[in-house]
N, C-alpha and C. Protein backbone atom coordinates (compact mmCIF):
# COMPACT_ATOMS: atom_id res chain seq x y z
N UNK A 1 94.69 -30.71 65.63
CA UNK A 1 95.50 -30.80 66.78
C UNK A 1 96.02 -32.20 66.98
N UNK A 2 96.92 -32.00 67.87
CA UNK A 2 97.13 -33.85 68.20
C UNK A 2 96.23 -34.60 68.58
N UNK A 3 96.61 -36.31 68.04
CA UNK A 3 95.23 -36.72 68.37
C UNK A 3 94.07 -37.06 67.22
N UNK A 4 94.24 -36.22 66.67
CA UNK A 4 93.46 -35.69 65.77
C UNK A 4 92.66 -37.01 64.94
N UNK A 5 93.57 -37.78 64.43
CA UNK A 5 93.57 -39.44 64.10
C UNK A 5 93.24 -40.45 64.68
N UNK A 6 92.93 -40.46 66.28
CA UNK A 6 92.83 -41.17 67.20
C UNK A 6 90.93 -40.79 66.97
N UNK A 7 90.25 -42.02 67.45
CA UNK A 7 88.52 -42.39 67.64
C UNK A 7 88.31 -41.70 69.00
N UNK A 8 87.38 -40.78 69.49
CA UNK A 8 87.40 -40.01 70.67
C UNK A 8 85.87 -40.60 70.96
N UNK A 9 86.02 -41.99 71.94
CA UNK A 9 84.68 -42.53 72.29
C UNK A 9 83.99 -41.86 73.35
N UNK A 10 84.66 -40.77 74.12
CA UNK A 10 83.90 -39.92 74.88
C UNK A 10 83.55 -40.90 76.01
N UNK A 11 82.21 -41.24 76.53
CA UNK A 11 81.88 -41.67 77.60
C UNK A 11 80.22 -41.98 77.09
N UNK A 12 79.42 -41.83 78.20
CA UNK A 12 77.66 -42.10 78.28
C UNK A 12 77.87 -40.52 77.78
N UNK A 13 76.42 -40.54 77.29
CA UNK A 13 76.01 -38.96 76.93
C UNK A 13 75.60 -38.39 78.25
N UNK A 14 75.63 -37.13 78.63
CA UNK A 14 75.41 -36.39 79.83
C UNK A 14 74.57 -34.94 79.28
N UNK A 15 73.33 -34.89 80.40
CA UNK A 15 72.42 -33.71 80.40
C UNK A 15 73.24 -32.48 80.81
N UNK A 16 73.31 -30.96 79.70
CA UNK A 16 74.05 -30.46 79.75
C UNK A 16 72.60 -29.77 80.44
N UNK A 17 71.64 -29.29 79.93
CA UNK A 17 70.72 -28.16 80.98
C UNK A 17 69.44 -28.57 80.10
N UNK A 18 67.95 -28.41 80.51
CA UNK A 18 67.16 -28.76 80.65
C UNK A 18 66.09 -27.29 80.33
N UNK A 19 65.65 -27.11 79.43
CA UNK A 19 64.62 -26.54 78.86
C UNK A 19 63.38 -26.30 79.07
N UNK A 20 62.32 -25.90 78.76
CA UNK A 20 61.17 -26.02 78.56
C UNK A 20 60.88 -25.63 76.86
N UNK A 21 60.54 -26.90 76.37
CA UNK A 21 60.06 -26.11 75.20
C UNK A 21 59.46 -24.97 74.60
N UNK A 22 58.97 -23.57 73.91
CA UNK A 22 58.27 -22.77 73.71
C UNK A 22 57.27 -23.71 72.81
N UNK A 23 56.33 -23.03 73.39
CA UNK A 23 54.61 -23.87 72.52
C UNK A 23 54.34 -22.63 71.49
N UNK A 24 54.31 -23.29 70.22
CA UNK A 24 54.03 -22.57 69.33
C UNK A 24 52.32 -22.08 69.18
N UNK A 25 52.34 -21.13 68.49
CA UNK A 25 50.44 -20.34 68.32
C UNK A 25 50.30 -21.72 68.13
N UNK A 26 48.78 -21.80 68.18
CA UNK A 26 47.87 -23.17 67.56
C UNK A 26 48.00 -23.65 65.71
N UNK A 27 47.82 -21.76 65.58
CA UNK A 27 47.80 -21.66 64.15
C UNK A 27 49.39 -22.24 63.15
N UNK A 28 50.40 -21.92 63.96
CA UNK A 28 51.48 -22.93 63.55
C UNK A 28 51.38 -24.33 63.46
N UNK A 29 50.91 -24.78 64.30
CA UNK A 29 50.52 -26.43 64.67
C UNK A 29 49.69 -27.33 64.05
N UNK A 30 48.94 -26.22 63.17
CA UNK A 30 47.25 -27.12 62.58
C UNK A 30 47.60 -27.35 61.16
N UNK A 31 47.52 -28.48 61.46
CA UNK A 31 47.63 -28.84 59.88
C UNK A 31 46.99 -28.31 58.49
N UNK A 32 47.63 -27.97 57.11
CA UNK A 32 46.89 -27.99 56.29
C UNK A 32 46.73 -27.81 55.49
N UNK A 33 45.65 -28.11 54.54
CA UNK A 33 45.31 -29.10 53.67
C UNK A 33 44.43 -28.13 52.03
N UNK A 34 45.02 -28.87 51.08
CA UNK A 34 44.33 -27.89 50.17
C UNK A 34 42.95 -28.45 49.67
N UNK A 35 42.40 -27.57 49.36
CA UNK A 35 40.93 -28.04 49.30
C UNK A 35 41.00 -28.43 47.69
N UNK A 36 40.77 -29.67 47.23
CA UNK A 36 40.92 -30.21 45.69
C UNK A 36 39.20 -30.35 44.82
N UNK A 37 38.61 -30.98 45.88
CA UNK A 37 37.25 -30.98 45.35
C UNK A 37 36.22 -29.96 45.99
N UNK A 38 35.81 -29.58 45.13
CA UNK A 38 35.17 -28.61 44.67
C UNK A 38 34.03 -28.69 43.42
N UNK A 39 33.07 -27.92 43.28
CA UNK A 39 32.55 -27.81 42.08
C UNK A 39 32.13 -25.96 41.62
N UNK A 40 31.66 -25.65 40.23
CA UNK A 40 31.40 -24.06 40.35
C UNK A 40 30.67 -24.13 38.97
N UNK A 41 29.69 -22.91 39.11
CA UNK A 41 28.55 -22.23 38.05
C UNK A 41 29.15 -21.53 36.93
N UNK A 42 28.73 -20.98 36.24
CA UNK A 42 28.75 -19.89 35.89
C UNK A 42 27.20 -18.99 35.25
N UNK A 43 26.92 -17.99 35.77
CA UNK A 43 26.20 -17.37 35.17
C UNK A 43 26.36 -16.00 34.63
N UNK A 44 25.57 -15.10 34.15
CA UNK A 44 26.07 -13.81 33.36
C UNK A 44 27.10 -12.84 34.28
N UNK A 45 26.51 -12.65 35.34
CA UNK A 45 27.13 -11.58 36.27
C UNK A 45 28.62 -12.11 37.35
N UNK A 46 28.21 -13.55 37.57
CA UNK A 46 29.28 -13.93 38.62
C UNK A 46 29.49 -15.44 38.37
N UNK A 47 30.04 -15.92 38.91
CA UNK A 47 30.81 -17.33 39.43
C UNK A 47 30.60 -18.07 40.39
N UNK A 48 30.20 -18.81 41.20
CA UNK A 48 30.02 -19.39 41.81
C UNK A 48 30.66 -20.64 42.34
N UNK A 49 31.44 -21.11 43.04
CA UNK A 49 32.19 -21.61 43.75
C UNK A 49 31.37 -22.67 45.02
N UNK A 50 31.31 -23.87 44.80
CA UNK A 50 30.82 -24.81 45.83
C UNK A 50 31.54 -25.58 46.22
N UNK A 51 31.86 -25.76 47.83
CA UNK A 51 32.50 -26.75 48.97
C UNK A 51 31.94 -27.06 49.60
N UNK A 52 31.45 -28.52 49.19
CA UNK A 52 30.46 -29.52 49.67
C UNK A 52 31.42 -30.66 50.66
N UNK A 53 32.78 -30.82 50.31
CA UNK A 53 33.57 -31.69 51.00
C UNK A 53 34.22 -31.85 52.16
N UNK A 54 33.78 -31.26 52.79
CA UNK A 54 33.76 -30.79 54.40
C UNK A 54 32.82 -30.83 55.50
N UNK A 55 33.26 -31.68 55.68
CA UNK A 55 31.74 -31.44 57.27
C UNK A 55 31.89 -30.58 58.68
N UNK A 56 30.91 -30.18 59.16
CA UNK A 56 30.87 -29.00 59.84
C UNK A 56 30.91 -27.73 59.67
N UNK A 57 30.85 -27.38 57.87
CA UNK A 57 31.41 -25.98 57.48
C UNK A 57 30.29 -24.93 58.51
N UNK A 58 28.78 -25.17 58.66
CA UNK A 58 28.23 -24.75 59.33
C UNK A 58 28.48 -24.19 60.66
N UNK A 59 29.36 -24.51 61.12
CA UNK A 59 29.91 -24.18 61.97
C UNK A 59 30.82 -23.52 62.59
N UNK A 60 31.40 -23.28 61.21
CA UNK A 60 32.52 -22.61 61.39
C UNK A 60 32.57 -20.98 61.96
N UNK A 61 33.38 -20.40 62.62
CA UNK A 61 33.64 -19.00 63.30
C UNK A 61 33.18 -18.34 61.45
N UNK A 62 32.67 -17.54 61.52
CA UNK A 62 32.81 -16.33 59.92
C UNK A 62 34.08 -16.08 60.78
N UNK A 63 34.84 -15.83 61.15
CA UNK A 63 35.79 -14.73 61.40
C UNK A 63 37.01 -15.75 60.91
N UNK A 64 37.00 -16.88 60.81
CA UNK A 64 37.87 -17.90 60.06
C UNK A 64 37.50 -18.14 58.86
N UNK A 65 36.53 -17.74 58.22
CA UNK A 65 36.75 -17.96 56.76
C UNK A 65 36.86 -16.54 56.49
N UNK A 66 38.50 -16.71 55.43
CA UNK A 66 39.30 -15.52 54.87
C UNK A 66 39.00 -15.62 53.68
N UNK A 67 38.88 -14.59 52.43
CA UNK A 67 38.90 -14.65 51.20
C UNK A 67 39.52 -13.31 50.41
N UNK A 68 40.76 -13.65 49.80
CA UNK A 68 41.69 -13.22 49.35
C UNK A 68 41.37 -12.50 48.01
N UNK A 69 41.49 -12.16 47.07
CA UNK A 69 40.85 -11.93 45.78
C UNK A 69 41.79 -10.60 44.94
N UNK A 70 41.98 -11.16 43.90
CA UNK A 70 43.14 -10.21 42.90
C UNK A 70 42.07 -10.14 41.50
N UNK A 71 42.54 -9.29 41.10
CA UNK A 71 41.51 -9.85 39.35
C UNK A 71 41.97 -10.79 38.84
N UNK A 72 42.83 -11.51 38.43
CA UNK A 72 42.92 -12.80 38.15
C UNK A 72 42.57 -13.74 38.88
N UNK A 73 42.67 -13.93 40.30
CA UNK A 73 42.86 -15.12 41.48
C UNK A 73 42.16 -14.95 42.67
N UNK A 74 42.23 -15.86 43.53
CA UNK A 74 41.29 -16.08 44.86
C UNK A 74 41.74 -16.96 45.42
N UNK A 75 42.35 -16.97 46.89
CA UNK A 75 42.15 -17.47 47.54
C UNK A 75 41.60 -17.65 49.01
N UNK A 76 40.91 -18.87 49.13
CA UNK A 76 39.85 -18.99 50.00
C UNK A 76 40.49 -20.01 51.42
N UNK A 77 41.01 -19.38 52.92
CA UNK A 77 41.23 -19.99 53.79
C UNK A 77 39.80 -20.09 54.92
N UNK A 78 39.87 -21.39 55.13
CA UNK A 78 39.11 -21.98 55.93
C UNK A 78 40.06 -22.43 57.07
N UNK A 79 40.23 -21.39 57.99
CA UNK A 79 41.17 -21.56 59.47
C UNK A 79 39.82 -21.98 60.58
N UNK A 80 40.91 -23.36 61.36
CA UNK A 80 40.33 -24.28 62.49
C UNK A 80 39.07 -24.40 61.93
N UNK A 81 39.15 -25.50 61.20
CA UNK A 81 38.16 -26.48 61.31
C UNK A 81 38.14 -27.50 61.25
N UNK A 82 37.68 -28.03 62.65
CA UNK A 82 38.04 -29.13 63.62
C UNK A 82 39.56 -29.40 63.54
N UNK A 83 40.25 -27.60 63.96
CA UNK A 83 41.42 -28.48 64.43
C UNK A 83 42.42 -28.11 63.02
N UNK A 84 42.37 -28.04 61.87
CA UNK A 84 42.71 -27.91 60.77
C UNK A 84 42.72 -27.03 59.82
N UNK A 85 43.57 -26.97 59.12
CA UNK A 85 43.07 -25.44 57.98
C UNK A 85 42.97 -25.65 56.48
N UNK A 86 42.10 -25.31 55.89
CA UNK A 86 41.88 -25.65 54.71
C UNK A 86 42.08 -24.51 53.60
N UNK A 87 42.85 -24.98 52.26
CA UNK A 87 43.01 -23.52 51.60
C UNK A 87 42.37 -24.25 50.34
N UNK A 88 41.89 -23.23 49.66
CA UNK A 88 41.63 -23.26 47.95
C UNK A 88 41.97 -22.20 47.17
N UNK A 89 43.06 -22.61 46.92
CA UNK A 89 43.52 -20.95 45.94
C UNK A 89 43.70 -21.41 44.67
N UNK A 90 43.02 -20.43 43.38
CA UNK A 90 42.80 -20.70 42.46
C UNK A 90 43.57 -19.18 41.79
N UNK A 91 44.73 -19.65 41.04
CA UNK A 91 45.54 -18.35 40.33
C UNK A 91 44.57 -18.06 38.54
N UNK A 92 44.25 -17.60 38.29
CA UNK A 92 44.27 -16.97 36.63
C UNK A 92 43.39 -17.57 36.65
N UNK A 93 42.26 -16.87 37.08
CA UNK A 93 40.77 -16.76 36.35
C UNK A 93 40.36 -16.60 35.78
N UNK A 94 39.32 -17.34 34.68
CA UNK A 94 39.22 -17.25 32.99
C UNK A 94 38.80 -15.46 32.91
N UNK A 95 38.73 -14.92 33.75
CA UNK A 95 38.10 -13.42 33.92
C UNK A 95 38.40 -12.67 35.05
N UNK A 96 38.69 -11.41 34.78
CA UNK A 96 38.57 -10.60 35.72
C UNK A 96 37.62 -10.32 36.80
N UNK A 97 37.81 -10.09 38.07
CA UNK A 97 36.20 -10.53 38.22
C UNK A 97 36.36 -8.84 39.44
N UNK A 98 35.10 -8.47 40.26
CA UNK A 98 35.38 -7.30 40.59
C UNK A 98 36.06 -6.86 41.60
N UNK A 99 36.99 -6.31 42.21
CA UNK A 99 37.37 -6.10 43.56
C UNK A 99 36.12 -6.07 44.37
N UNK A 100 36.68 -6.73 45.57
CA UNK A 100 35.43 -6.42 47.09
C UNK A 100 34.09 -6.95 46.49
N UNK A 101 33.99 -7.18 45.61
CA UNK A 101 32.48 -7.56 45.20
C UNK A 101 32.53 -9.38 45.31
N UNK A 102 32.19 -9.90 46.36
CA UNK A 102 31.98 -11.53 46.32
C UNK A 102 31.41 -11.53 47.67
N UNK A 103 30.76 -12.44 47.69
CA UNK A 103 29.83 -12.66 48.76
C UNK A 103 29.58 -14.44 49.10
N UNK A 104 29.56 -14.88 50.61
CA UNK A 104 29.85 -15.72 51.19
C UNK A 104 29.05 -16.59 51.36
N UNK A 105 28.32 -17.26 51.38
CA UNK A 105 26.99 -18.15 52.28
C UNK A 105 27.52 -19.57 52.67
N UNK A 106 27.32 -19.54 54.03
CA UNK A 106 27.34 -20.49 54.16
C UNK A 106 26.28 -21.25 54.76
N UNK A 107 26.46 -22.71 54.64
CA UNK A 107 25.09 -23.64 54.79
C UNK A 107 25.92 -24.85 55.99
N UNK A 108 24.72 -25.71 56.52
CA UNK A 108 25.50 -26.59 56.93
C UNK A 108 26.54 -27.42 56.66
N UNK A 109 26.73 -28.23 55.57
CA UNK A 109 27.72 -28.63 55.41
C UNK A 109 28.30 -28.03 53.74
N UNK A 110 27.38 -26.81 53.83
CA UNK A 110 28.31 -26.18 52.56
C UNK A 110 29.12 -24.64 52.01
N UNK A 111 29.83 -24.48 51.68
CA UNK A 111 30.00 -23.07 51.40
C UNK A 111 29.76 -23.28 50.07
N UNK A 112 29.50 -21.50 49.54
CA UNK A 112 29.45 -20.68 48.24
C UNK A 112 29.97 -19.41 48.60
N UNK A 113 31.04 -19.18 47.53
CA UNK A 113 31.41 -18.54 47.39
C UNK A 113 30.89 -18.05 45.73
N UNK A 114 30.83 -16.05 45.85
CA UNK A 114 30.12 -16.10 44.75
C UNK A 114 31.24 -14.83 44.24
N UNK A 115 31.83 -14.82 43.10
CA UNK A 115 33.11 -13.79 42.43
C UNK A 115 31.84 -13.11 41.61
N UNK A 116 31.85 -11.79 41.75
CA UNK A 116 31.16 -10.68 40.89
C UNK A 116 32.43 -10.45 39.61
N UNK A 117 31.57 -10.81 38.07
CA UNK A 117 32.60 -10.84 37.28
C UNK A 117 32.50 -9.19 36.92
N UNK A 118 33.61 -8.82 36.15
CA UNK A 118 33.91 -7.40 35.32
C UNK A 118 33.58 -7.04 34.24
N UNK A 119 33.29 -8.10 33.36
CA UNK A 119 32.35 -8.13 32.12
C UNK A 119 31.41 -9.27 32.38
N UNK A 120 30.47 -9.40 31.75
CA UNK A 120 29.07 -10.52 31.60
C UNK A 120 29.86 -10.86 30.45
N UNK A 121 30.70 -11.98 30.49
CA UNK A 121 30.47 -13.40 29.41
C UNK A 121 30.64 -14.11 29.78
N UNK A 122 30.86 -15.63 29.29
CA UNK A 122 30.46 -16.80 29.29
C UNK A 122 31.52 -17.31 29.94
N UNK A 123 31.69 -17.94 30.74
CA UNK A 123 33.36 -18.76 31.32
C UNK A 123 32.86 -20.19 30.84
N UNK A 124 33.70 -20.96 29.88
CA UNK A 124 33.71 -22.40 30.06
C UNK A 124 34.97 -23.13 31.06
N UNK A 125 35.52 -22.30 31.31
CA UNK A 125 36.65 -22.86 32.20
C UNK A 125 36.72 -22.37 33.45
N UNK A 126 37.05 -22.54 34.44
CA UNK A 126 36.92 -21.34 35.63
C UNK A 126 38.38 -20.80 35.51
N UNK A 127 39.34 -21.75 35.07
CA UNK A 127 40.56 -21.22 34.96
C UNK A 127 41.19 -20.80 33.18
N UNK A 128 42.35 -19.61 33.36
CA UNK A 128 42.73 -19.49 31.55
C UNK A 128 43.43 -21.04 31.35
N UNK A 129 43.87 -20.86 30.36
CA UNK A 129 44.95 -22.18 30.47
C UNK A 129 44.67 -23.20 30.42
C-alpha cells in the first residue's frame, strides 16, 4: 500500500488485554533426565539391572516407577523424584527376554530391576551391537 517505503515508528508499546497464564500438569514442568550410570549382572535365567545413582530412590511412590518392556528393549521411568523425572531406556537387548516377567526391588538408595530372559545363555553385553 502507500507508504509502504516509509519507517512506521508507531509510538510506546501499549497493553492490548491481559491474561492469566494456563499452569501446565506438574508432569509437563519436571524436568528430565536420562539415567546414564548404571551397572547390571547377568546370570542363567535373568538380567539384572542396578541404579545406585540416585538418592532417595527409597522413597519413591511404586506407583511412579513405570517399566516398559518389548523383547528386545526396556524402558524404565522414574516419575517425581524430588521434583524430577528420570528415564533409562535401553533398545536391543543382547536377548529376548520374557513378557510381564521382571520384577522390581527397591532399596534405599537403590533400585533392581530384574528382566526374566527367554532362553538361559550367557549375555556378555547387555546390549546387541
Amino acid at each position: 500500500g502507500k507508504g509502504a517505503d516509509k519507517k512506521n515508528l508507531g509510538g510506546a508499546p501499549r497493553l492490548l488485554t491481559r491474561t492469566e497464564s494456563k499452569k501446565d500438569d506438574s508432569v509437563k514442568s519436571r524436568r528430565k533426565n536420562n539415567i546414564t550410570d548404571y551397572s547390571w549382572a547377568d546370570s542363567d535365567k535373568k538380567v539384572s539391572i542396578y541404579i545406585t545413582s540416585l538418592e532417595n530412590l527409597g522413597s519413591m511412590d511404586p506407583d511412579n516407577i513405570k517399566l516398559e518392556t518389548s523383547k528386545l528393549g526396556r524402558k524404565l521411568s522414574l516419575l517425581d523424584l524430588e521434583g524430577e523425572d528420570y528415564i533409562l531406556e535401553i533398545p536391543n537387548l543382547n536377548g529376548e527376554i520374557r513378557k510381564g516377567k521382571t520384577k522390581l526391588i527397591k532399596e534405599k538408595n537403590k533400585l533392581i530391576v530384574s528382566l526374566f530372559k527367554s532362553e538361559e545363555f550367557s549375555w556378555y553385553d547387555l546390549r546387541k551391537g
